[in-house]
Structures are given as C-alpha cells and as structure tokens.
C-alpha atoms as a PDB file:
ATOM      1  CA  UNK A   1     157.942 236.924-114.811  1.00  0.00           C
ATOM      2  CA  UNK A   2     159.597 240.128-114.419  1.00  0.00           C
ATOM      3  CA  UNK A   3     159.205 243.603-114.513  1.00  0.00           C
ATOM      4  CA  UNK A   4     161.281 246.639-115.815  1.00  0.00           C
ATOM      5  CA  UNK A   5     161.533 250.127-113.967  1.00  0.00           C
ATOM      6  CA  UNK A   6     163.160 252.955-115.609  1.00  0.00           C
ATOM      7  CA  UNK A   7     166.259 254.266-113.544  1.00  0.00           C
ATOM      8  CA  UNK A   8     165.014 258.169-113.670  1.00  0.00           C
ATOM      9  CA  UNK A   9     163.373 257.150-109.985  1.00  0.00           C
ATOM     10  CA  UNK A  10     166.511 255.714-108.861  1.00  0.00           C
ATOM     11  CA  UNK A  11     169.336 258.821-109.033  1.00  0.00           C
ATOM     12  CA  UNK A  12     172.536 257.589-107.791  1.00  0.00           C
ATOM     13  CA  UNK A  13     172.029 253.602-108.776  1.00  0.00           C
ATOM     14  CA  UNK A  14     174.833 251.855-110.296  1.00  0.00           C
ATOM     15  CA  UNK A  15     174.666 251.637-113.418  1.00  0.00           C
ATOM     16  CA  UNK A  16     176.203 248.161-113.448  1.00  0.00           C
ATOM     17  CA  UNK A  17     172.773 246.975-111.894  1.00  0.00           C
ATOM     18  CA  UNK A  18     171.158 248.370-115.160  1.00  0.00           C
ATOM     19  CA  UNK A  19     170.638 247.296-119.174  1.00  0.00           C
ATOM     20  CA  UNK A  20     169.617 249.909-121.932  1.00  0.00           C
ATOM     21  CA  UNK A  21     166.296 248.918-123.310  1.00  0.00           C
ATOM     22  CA  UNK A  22     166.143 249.586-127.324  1.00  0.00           C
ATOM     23  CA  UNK A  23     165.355 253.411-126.698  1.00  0.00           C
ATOM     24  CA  UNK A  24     168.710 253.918-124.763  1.00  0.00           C
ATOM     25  CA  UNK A  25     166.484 253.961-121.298  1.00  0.00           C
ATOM     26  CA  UNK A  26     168.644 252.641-118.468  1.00  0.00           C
ATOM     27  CA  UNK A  27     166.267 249.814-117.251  1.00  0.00           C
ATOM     28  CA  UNK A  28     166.724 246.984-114.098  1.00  0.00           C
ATOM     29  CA  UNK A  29     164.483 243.712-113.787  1.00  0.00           C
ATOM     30  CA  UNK A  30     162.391 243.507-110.967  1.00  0.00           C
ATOM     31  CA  UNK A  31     160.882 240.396-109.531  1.00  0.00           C
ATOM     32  CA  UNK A  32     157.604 240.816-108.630  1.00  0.00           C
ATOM     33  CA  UNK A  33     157.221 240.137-104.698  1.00  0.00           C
ATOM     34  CA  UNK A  34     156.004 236.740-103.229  1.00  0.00           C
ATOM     35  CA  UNK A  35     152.386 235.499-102.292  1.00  0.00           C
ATOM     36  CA  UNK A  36     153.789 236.068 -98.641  1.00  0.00           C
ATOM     37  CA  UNK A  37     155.661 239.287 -98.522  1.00  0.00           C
ATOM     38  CA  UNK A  38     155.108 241.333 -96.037  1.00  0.00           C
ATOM     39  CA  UNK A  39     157.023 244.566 -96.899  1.00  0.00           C
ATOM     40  CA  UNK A  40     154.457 247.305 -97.640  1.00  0.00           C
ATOM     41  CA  UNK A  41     153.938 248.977-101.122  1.00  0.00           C
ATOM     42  CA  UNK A  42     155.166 252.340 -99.477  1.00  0.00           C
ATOM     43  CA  UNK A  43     158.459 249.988 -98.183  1.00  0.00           C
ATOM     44  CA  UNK A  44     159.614 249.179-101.192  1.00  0.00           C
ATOM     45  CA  UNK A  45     158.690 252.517-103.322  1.00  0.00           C
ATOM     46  CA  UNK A  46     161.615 253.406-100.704  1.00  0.00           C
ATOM     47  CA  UNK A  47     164.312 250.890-101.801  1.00  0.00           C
ATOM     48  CA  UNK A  48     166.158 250.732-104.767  1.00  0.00           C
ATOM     49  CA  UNK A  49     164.489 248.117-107.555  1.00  0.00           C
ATOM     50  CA  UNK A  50     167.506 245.656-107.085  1.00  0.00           C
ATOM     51  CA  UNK A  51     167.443 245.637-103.137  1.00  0.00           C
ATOM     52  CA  UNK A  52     163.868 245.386-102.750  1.00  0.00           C
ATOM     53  CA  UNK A  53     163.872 241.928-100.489  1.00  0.00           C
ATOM     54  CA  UNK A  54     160.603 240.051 -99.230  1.00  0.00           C
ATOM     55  CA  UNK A  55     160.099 238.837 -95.747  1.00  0.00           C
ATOM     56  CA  UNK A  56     157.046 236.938 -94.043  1.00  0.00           C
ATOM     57  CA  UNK A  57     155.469 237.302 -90.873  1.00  0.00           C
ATOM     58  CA  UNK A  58     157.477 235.852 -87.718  1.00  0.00           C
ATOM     59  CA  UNK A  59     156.555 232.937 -85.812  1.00  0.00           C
ATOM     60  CA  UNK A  60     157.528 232.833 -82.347  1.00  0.00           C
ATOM     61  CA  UNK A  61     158.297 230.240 -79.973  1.00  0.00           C
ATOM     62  CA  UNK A  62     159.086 230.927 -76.025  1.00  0.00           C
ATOM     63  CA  UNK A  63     162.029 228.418 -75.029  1.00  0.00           C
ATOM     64  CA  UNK A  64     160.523 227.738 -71.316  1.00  0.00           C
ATOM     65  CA  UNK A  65     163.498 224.702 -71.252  1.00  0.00           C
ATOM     66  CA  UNK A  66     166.038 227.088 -70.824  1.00  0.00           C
ATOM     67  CA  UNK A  67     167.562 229.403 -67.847  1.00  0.00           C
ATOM     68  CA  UNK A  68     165.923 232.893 -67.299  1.00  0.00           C
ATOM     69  CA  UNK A  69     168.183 235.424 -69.367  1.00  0.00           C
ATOM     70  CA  UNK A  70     168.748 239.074 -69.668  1.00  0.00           C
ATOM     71  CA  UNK A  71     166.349 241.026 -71.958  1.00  0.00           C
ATOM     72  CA  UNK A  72     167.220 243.972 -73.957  1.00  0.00           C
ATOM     73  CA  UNK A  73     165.183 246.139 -71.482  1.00  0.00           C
ATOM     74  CA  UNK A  74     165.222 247.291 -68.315  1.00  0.00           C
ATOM     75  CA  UNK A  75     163.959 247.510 -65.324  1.00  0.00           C
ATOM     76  CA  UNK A  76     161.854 244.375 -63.341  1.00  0.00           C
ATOM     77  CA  UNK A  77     161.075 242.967 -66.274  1.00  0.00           C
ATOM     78  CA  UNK A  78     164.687 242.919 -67.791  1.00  0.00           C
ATOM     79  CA  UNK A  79     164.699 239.079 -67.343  1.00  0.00           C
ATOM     80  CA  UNK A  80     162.746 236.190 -68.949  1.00  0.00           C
ATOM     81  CA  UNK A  81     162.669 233.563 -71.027  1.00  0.00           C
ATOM     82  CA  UNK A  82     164.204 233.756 -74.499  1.00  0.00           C
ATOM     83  CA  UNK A  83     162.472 233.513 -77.808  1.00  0.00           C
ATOM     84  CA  UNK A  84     163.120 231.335 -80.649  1.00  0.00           C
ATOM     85  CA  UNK A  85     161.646 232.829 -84.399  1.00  0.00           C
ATOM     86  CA  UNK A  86     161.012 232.091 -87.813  1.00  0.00           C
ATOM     87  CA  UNK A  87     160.310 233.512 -90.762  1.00  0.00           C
ATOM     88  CA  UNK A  88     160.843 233.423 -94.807  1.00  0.00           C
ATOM     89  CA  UNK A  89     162.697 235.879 -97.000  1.00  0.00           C
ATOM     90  CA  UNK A  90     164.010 236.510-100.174  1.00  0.00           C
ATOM     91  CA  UNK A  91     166.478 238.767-101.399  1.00  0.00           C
ATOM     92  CA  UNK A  92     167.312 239.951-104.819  1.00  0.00           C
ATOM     93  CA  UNK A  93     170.657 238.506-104.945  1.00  0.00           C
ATOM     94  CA  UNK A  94     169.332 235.068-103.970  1.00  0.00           C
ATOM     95  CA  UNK A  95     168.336 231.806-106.007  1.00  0.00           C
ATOM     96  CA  UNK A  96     165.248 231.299-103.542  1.00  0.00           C
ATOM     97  CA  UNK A  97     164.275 232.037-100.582  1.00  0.00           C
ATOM     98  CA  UNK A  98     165.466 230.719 -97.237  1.00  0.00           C
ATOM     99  CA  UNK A  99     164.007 230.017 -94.036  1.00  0.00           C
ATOM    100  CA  UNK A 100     165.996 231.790 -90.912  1.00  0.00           C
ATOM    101  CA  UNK A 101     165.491 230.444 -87.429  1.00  0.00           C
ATOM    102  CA  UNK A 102     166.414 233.088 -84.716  1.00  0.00           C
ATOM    103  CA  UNK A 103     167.179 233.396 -81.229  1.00  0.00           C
ATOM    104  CA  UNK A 104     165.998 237.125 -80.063  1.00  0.00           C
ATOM    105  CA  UNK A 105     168.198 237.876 -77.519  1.00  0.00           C
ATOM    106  CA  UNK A 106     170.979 236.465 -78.612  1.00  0.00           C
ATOM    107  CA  UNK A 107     172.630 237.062 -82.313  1.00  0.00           C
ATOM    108  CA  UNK A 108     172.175 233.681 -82.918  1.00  0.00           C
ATOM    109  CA  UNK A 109     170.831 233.171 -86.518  1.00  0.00           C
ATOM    110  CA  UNK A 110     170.384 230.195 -89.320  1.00  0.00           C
ATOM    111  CA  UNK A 111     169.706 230.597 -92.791  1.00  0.00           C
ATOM    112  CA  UNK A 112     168.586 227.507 -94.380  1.00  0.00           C
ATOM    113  CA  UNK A 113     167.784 226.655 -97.810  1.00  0.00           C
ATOM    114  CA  UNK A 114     163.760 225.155 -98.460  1.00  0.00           C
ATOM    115  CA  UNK A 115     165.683 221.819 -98.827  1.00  0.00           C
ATOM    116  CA  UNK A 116     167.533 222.275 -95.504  1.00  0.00           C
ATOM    117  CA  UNK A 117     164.508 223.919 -93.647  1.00  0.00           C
ATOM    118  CA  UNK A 118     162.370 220.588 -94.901  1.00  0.00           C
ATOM    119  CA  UNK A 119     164.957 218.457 -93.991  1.00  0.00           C
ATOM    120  CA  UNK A 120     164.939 220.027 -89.976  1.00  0.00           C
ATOM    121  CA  UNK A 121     161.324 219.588 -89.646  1.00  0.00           C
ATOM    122  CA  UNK A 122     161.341 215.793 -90.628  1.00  0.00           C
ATOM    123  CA  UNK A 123     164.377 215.135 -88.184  1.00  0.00           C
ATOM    124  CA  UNK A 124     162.262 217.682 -85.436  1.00  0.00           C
ATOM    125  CA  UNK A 125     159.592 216.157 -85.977  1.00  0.00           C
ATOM    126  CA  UNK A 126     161.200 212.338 -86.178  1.00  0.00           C
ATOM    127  CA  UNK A 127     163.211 213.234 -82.064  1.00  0.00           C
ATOM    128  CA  UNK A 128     159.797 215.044 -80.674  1.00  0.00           C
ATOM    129  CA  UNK A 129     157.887 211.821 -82.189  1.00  0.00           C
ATOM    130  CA  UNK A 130     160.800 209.609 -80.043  1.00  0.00           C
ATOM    131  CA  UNK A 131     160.579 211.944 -76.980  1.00  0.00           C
ATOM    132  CA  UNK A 132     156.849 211.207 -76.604  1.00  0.00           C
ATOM    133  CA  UNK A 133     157.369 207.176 -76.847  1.00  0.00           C
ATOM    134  CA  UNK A 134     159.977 207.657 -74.080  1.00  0.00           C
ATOM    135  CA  UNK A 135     156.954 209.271 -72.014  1.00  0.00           C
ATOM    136  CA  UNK A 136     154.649 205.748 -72.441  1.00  0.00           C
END
C-alpha cells in the first residue's frame, strides 16, 4: 500500500519523480516505512518523499581474532580491536531491502540481497558448526 503527498512541501523536487492526480496536483507515491525502521518521524519530514530510506538498528560484533588496529580517535585509546556490523535498510529506489555487513574502521562494506544474507548464515552457521567438531 502506498501513500500520496502533494509536492507543495517539496519546492525544488523534480518533477520527473511526480504524476498529476485528476485535479492537476503534482503528487509522488510514498511507501509507508517498515515494521523496523528506525529513522524518526522528524527524519523523514526532512527528506524528500522519494528519498525517504529505512534503516534498522546495528548489531555489533568485536573481531577479537584479528591484530589491534588504528581507531578513528586519538589519543591512548586510538588502538583496538575492530568492529564488524549489521543492519537492514531499504531505499526508495530498491526492490527490497538488503542486509549490509560492515567493518567500522575500515570502508569495507557488503550489501546483500535477503536471499544472499540467508544464504551466509546457513554456510556461517554450517563452518562454525564444523569448527566446533574439530574442538571434540
């Protein structure tokens, strides 16, 4: 189901993004967001009806396997251990959503489809489940 917004709130939009409705009104569909979004109702009243993208929390994982690295701060604390994080988003342009996997101090990124992401977990879960026979 979707939703129609007038384009009087959005001065400056292209007007390629937008359909007249029967009363000559310049109109855009806008999905509603997702059971998980995150973005704030004051978020999106800021964003243009065809950019307005959903995102879920983030999960976070430290990565204690690998070498200490350098932080984005400074000072003692400016190494550590890296993070790894995950999270869900959708964006207006986009079929579905996608899962992205993250390495924070790095620009390391994946965007996987739900098929993909489902796909990683088996075979993650398949090589941890291997790993732990190998401990017997």
């Amino acid at each position: 189901m979707t939703t129609t917004e007038t384009t009087a709130a959005a001065e400056g939009a292209d007007v390629a993004d937008h359909v007249p409705d029967d009363a000559g009104n310049l109109v855009i569909e806008v999905q509603p967001c997702a059971s998980w979004c995150e973005a704030s109702p004051e978020r999106h009243a800021m964003e243009h009806p065809a950019d307005r993208a959903c995102w879920s929390d983030w999960k976070t994982l430290k990565l204690s396997r690998h070498q200490p690295v350098q932080l984005s701060r400074q000072g003692p604390n400016a190494w550590g251990y890296d993070w790894l994080t995950v999270n869900t988003s959708h964006h207006p342009d986009d079929a579905e959503a996608e899962v992205g996997v993250h390495i924070l101090e790095s620009d390391a990124e994946i965007r996987l489809t739900i098929a993909e992401a489902r796909q990683l977990a088996a075979y993650l879960t398949q090589h941890a489940d291997l790993a732990e026979q190998g401990r017997r």
